[in-house]
N, C-alpha and C. Protein backbone atom coordinates (compact mmCIF):
# COMPACT_ATOMS: atom_id res chain seq x y z
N UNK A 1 32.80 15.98 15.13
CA UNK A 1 31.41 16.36 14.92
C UNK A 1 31.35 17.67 14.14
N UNK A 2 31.92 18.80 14.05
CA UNK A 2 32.36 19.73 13.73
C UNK A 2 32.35 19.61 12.55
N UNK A 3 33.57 18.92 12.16
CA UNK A 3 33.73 18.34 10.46
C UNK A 3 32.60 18.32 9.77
N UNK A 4 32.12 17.03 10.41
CA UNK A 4 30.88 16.52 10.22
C UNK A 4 29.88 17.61 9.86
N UNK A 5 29.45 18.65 10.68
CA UNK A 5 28.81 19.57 10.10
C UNK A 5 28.91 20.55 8.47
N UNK A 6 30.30 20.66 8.60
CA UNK A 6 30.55 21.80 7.89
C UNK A 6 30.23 20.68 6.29
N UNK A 7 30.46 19.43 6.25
CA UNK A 7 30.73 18.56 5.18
C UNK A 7 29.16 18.87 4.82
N UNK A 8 28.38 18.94 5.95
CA UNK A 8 26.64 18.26 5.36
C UNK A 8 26.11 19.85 5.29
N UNK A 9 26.58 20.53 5.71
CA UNK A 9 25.71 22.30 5.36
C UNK A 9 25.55 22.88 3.27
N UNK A 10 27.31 22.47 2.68
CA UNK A 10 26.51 22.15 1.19
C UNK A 10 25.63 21.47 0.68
N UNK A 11 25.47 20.04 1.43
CA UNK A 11 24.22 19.20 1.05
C UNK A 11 23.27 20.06 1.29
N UNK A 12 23.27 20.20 2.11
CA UNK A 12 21.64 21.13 2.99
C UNK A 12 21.36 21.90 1.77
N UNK A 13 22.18 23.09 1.55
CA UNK A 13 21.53 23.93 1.28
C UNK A 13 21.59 23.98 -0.86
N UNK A 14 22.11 22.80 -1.21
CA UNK A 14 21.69 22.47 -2.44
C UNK A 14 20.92 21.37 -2.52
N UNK A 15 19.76 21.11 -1.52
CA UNK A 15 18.78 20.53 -1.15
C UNK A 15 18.26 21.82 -0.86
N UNK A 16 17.87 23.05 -1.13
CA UNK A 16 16.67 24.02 -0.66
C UNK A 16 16.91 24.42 -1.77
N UNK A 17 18.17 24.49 -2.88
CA UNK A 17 18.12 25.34 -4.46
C UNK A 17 17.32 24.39 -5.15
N UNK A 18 16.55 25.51 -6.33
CA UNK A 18 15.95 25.44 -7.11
C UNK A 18 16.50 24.13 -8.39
N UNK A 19 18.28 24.62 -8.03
CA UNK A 19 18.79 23.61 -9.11
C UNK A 19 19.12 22.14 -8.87
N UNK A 20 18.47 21.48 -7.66
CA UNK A 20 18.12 20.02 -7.95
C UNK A 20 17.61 19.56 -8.09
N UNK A 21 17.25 18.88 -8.55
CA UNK A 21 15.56 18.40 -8.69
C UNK A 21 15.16 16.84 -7.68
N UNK A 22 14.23 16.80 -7.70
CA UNK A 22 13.83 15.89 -6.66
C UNK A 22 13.45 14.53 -7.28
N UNK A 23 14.49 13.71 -6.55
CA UNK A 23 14.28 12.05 -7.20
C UNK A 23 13.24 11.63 -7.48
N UNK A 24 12.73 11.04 -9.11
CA UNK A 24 11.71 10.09 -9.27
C UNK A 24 11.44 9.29 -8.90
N UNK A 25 10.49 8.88 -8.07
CA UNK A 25 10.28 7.00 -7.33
C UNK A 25 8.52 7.05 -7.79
N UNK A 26 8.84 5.48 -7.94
CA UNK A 26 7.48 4.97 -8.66
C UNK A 26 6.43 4.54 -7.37
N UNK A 27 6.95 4.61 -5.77
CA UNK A 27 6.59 3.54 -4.69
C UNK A 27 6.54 5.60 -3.51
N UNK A 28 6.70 4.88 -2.62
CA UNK A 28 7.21 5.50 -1.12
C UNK A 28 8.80 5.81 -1.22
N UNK A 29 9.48 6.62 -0.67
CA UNK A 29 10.87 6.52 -0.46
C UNK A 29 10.92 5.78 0.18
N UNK A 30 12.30 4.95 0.20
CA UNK A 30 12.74 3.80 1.11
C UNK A 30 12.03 2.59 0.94
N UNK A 31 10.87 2.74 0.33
CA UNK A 31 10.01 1.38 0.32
C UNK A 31 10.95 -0.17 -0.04
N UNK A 32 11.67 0.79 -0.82
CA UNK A 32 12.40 -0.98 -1.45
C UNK A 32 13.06 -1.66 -0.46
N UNK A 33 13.35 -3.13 -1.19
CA UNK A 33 14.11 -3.93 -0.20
C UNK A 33 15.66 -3.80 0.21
N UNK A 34 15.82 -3.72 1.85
CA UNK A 34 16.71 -3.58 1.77
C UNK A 34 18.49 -4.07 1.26
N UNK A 35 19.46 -3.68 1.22
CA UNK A 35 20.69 -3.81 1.04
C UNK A 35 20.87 -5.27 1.31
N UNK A 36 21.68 -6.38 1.24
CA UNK A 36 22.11 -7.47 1.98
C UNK A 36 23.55 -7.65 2.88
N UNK A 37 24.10 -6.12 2.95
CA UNK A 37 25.27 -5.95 4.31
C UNK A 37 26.26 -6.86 3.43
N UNK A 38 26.83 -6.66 2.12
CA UNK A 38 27.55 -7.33 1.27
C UNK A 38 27.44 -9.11 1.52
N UNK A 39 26.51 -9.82 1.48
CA UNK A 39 26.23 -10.80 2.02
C UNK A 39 26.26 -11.27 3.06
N UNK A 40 26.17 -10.14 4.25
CA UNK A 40 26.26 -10.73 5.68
C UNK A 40 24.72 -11.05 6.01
N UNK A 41 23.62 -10.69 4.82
CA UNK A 41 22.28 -10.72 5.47
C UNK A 41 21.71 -11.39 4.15
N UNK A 42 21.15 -12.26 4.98
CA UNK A 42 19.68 -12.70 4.09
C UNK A 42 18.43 -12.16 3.61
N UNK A 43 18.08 -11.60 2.42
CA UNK A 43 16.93 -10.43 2.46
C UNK A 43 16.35 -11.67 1.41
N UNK A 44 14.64 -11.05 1.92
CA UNK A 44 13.53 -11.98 1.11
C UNK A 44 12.38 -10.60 1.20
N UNK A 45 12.29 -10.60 -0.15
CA UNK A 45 10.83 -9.69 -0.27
C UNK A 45 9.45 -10.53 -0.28
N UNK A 46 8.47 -10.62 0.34
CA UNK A 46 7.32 -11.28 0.04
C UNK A 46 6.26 -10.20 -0.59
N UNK A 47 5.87 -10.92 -1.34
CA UNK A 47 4.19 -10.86 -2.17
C UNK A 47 3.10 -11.77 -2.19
N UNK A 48 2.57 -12.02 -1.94
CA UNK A 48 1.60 -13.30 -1.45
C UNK A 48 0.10 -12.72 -1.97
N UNK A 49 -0.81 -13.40 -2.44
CA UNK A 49 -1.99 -13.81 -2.41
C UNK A 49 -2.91 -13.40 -3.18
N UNK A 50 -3.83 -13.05 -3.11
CA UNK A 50 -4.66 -12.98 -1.82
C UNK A 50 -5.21 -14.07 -1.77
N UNK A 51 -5.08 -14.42 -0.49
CA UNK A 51 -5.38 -14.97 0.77
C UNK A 51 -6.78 -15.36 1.10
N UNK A 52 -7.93 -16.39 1.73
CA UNK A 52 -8.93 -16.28 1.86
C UNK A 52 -9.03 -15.85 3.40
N UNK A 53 -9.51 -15.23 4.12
CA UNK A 53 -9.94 -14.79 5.18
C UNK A 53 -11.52 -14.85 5.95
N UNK A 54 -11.85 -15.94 5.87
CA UNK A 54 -13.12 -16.45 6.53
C UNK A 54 -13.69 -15.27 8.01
N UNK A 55 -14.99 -14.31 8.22
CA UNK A 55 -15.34 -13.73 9.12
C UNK A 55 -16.80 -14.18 9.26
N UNK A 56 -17.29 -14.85 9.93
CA UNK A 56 -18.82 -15.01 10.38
C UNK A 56 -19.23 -15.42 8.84
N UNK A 57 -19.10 -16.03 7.61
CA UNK A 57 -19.94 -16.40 6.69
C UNK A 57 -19.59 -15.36 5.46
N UNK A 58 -18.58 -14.10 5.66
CA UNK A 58 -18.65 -13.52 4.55
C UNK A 58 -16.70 -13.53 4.56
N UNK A 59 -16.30 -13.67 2.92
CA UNK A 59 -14.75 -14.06 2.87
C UNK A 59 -14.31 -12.47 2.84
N UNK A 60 -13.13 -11.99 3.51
CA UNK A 60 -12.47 -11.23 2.99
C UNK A 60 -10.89 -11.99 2.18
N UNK A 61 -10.04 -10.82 1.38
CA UNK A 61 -9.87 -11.31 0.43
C UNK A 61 -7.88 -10.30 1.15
N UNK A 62 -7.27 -11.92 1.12
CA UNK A 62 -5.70 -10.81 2.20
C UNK A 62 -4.53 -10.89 1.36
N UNK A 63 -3.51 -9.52 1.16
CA UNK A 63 -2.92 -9.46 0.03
C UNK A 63 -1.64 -9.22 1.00
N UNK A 64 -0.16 -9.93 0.88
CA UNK A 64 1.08 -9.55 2.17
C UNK A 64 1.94 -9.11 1.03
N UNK A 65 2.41 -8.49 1.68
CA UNK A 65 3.89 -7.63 0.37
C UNK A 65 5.01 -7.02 1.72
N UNK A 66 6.24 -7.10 1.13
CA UNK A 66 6.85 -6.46 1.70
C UNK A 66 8.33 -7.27 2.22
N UNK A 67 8.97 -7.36 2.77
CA UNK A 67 10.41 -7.31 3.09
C UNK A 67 10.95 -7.77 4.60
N UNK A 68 11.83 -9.05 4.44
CA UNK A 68 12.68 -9.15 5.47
C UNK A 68 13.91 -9.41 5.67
N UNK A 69 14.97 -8.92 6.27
CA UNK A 69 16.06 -9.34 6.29
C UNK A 69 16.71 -10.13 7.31
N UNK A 70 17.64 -10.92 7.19
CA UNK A 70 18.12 -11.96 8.36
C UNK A 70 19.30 -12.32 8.12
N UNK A 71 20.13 -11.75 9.70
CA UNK A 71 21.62 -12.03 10.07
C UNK A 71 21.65 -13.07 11.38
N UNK A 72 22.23 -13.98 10.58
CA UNK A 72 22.74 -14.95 11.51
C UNK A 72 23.49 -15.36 11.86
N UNK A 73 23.49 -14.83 13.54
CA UNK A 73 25.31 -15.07 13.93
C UNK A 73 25.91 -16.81 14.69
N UNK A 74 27.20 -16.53 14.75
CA UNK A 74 27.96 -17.91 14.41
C UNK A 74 28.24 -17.69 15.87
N UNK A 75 28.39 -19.57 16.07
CA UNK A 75 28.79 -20.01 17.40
C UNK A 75 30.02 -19.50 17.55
N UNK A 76 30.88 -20.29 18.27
CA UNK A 76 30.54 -20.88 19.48
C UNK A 76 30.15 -19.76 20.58
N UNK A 77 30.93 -18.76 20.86
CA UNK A 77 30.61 -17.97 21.85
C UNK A 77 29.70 -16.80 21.37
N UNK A 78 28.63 -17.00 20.90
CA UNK A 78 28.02 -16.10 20.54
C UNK A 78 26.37 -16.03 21.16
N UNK A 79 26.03 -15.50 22.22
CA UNK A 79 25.00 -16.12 23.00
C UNK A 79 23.42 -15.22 21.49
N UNK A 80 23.88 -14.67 20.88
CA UNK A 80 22.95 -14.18 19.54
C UNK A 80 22.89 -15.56 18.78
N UNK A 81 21.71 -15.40 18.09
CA UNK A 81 21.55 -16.71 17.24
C UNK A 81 20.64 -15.94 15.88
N UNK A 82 19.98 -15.30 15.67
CA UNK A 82 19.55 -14.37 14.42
C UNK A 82 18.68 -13.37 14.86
N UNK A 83 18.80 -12.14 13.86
CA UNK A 83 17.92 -10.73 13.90
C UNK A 83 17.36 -10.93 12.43
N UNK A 84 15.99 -11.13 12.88
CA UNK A 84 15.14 -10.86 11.89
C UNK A 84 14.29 -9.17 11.80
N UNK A 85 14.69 -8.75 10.61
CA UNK A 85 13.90 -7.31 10.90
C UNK A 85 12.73 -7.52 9.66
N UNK A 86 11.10 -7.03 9.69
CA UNK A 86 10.52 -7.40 9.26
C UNK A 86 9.61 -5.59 8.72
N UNK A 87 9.10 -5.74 7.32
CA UNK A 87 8.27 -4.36 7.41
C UNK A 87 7.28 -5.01 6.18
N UNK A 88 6.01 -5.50 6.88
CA UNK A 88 5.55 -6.15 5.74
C UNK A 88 4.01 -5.24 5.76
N UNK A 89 3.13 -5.50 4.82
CA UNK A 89 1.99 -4.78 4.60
C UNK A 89 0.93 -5.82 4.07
N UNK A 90 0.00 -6.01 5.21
CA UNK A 90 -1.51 -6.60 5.22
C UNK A 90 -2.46 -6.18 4.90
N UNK A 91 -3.12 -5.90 3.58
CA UNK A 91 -4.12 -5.33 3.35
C UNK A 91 -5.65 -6.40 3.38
N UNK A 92 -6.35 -6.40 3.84
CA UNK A 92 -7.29 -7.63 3.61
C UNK A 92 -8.91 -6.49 3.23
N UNK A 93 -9.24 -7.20 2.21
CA UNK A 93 -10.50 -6.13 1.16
C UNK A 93 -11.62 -6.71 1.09
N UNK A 94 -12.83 -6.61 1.36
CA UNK A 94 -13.88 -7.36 1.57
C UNK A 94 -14.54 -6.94 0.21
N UNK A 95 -15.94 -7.66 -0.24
CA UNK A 95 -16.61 -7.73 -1.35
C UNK A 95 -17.18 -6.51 -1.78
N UNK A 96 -16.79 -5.07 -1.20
CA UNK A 96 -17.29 -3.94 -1.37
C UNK A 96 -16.16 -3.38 -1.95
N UNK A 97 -15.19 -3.81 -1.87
CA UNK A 97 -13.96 -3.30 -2.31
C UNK A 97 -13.21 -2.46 -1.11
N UNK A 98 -13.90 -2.23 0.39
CA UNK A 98 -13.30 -1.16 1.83
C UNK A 98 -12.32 -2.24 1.99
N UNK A 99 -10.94 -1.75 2.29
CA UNK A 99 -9.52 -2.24 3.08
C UNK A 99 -9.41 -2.11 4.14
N UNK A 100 -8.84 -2.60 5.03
CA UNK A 100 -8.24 -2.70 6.40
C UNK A 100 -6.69 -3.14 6.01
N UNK A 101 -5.61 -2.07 6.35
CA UNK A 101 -4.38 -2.58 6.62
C UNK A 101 -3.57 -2.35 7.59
N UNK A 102 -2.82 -3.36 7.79
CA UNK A 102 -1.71 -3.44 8.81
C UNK A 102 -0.89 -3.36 8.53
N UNK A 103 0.14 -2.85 9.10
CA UNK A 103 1.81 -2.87 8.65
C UNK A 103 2.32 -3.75 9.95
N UNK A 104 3.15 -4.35 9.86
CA UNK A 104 4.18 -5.38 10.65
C UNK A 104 5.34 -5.04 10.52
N UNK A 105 6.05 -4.08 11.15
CA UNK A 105 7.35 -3.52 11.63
C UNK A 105 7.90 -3.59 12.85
N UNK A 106 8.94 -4.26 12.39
CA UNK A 106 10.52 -4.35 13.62
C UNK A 106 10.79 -5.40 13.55
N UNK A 107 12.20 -5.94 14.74
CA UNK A 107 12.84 -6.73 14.64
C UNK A 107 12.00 -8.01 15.74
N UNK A 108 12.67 -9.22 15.26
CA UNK A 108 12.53 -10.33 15.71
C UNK A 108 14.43 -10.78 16.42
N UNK A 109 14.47 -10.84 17.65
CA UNK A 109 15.94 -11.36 18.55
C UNK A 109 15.76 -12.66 18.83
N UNK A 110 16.38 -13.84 18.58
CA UNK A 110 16.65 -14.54 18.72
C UNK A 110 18.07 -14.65 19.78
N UNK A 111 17.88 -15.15 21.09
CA UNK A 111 19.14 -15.44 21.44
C UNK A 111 19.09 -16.95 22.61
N UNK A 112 20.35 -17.03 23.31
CA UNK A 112 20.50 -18.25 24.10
C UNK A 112 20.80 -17.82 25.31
N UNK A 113 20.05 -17.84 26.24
CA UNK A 113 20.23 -17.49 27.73
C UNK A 113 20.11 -19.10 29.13
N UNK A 114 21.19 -18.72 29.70
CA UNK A 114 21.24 -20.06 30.50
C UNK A 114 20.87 -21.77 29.35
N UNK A 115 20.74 -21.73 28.26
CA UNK A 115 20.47 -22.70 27.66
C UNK A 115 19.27 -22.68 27.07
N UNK A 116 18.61 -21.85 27.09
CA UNK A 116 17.24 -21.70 26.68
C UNK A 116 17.27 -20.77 25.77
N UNK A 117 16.28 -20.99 24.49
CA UNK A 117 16.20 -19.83 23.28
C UNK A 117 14.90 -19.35 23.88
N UNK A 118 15.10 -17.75 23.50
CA UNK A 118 14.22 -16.69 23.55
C UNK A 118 14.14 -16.16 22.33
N UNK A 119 13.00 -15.32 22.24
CA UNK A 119 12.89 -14.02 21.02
C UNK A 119 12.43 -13.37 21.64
N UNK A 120 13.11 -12.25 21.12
CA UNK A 120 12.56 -10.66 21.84
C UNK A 120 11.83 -9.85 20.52
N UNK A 121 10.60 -9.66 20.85
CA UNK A 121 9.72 -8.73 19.08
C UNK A 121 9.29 -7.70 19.99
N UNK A 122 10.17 -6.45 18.96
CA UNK A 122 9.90 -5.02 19.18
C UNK A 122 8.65 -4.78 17.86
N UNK A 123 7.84 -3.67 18.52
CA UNK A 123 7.38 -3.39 17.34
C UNK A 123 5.81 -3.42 17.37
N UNK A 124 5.21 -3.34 15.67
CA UNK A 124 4.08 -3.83 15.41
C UNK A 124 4.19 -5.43 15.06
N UNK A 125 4.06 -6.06 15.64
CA UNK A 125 4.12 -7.40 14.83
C UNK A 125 2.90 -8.12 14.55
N UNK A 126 2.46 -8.70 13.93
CA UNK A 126 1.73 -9.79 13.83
C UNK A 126 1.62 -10.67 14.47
N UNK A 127 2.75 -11.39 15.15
CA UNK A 127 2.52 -12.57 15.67
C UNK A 127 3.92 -12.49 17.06
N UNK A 128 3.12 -12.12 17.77
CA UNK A 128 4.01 -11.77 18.86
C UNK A 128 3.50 -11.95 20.34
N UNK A 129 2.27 -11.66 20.89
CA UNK A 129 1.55 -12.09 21.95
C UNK A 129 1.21 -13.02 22.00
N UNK A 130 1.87 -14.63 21.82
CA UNK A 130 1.57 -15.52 22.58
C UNK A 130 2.73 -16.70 21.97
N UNK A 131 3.33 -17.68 22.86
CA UNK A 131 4.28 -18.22 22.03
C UNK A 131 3.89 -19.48 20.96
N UNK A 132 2.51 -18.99 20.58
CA UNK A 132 1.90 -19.60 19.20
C UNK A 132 1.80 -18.78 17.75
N UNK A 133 2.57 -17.48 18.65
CA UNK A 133 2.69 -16.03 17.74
C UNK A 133 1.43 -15.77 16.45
N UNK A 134 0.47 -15.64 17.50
CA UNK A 134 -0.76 -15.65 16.58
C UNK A 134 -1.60 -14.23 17.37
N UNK A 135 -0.86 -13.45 17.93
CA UNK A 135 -1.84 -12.40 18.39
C UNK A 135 -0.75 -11.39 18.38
N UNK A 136 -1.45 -10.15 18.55
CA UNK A 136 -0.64 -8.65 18.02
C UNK A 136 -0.07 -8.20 19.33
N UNK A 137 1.05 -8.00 19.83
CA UNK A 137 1.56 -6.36 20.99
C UNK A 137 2.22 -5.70 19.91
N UNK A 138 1.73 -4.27 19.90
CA UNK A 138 2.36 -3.33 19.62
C UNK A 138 3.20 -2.75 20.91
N UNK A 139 4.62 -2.95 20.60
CA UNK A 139 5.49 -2.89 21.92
C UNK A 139 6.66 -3.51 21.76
N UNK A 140 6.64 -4.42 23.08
CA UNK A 140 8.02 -5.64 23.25
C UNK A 140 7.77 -6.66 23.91
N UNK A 141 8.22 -7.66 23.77
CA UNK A 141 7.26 -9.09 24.08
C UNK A 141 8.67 -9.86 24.00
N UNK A 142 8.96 -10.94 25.14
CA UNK A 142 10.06 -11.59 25.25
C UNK A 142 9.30 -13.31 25.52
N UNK A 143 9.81 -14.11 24.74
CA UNK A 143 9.08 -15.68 24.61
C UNK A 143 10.42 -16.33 24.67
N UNK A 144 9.95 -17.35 26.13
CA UNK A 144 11.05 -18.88 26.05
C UNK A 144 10.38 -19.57 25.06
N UNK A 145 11.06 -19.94 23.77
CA UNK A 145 10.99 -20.93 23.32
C UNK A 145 11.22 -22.26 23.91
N UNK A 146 12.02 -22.11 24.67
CA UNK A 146 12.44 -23.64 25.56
C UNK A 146 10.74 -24.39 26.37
N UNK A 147 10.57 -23.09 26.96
CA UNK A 147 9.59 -23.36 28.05
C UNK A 147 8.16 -23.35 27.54
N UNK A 148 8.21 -22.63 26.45
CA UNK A 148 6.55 -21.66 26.33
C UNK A 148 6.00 -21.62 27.12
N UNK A 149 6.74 -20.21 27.20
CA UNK A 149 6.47 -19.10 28.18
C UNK A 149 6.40 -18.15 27.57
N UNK A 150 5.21 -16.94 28.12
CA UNK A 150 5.26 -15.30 27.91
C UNK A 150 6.40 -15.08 28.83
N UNK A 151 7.49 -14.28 28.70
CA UNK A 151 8.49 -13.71 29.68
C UNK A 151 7.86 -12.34 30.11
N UNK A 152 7.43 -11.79 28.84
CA UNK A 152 7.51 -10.59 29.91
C UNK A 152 6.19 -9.95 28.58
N UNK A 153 5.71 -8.99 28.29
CA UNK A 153 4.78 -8.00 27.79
C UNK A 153 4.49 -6.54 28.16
N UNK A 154 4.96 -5.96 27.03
CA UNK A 154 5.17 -4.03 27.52
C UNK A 154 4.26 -3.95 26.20
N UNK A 155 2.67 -3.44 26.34
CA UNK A 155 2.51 -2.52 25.46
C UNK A 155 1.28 -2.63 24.48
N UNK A 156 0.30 -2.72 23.98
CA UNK A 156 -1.01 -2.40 23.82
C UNK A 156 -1.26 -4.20 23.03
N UNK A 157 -1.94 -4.70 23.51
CA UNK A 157 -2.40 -6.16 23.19
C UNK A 157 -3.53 -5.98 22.73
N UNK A 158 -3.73 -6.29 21.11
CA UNK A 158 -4.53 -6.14 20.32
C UNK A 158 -5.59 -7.48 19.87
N UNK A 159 -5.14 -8.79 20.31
CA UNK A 159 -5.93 -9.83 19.42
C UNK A 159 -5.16 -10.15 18.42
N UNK A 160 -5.87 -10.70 17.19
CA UNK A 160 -5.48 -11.01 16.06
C UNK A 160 -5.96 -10.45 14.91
N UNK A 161 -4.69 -10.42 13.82
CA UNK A 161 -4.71 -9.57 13.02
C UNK A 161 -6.10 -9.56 12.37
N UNK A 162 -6.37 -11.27 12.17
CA UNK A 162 -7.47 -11.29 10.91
C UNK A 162 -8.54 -10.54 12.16
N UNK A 163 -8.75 -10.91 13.04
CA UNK A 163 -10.04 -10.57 13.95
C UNK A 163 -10.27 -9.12 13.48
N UNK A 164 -9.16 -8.36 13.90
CA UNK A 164 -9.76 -6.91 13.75
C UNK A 164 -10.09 -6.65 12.54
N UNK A 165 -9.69 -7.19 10.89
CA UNK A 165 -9.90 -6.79 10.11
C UNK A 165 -11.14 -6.94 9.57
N UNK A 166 -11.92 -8.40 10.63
CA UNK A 166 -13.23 -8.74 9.97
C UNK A 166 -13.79 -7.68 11.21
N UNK A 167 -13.74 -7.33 11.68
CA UNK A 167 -14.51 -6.22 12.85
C UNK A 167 -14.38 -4.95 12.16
N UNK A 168 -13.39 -5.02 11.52
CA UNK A 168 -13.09 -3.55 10.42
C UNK A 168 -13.77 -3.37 9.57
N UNK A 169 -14.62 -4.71 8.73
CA UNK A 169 -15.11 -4.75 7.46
C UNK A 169 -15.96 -5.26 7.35
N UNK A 170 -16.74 -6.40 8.90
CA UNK A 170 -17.87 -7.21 8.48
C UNK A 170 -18.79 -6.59 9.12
C-alpha cells in the first residue's frame, strides 16, 4: 500500500500543475461505452426513438440512449448464469418541449439456487418491482423466475417509469 502511494503522489500533484492540461471530451467523462473485458463481455450501446408515450389524450415523445454490458458465465458448476450491468438514459418531452428524465443504473444477477433462476436488480432500474419488470425500486429487489415471485424488496417503490413522466409533464 505504501508503494502504492508514493507511485500516485506524482500523478497527484501534476494533476494540480498548471502544465497539464485537461482532457477534451465532447459528452460527460466516462459517459462512453464501456471496455468488453478483452471479449469476456458483451457490450451493446442503445439509442432508440423516440418513442410514443400515450398520458390521458396528450402523446409525450421517449428518447433511450445509453449502454449495457453482459458476462456470461459457463456451466457446469457455476451456480452464476449472467451480470447484466445497465446505465441507460430516458428522456420523454412533451409538446412544449419540458423533459422528464430517468437514468437506469446498476446491475441485473442472474443466478441458480436449489434449481430455480433468480435475478437480483441493484439500483435505479426501470423494470424491477414486479416479476413483469414493469415498475421502478430504487434499491434491491430479488425475483424467482421459476415461481413468480417477489423474493424480497429493500427500498423506495416508485410505479412506472412512463406514469411519473406523464405526472411530470401532463
Amino acid at each position: 500500500m505504501r508503494k502504492l502511494c508514493f507511485m500516485l503522489v506524482p500523478l497527484l500533484v501534476a494533476a494540480c500543475t498548471d502544465t497539464v492540461a485537461p482532457p477534451e471530451v465532447d459528452g460527460p467523462l466516462f459517459a462512453g461505452v464501456p471496455a468488453d473485458g478483452n471479449g469476456n463481455k458483451d457490450v451493446f450501446d442503445f439509442s432508440g426513438g423516440p418513442f410514443p408515450v400515450v398520458c390521458d389524450g396528450e402523446e409525450l415523445a421517449l428518447d433511450v440512449v445509453g449502454w449495457g454490458q453482459f458476462k456470461v458465465f459457463g456451466p457446469p458448476k457455476n451456480r452464476n448464469v449472467e451480470l447484466g450491468v445497465f446505465h441507460l438514459v430516458l428522456t420523454y418531452t412533451n409538446a412544449a418541449g419540458d423533459t422528464f428524465v430517468w437514468r437506469d443504473v446498476g446491475p441485473d444477477h442472474f443466478y441458480v439456487d436449489g434449481g430455480e433462476l433468480f435475478v437480483t436488480i441493484t439500483g435505479r432500474s426501470t423494470a424491477s418491482g414486479t416479476v413483469d419488470r414493469d415498475e421502478i425500486v430504487v434499491g434491491h429487489v430479488v425475483l424467482n423466475l421459476t415461481t413468480n415471485e417477489v423474493v424480497f424488496v429493500a427500498g423506495r417503490e416508485l410505479g412506472s417509469v412512463d406514469a411519473m413522466a406523464c405526472n411530470a409533464l401532463t
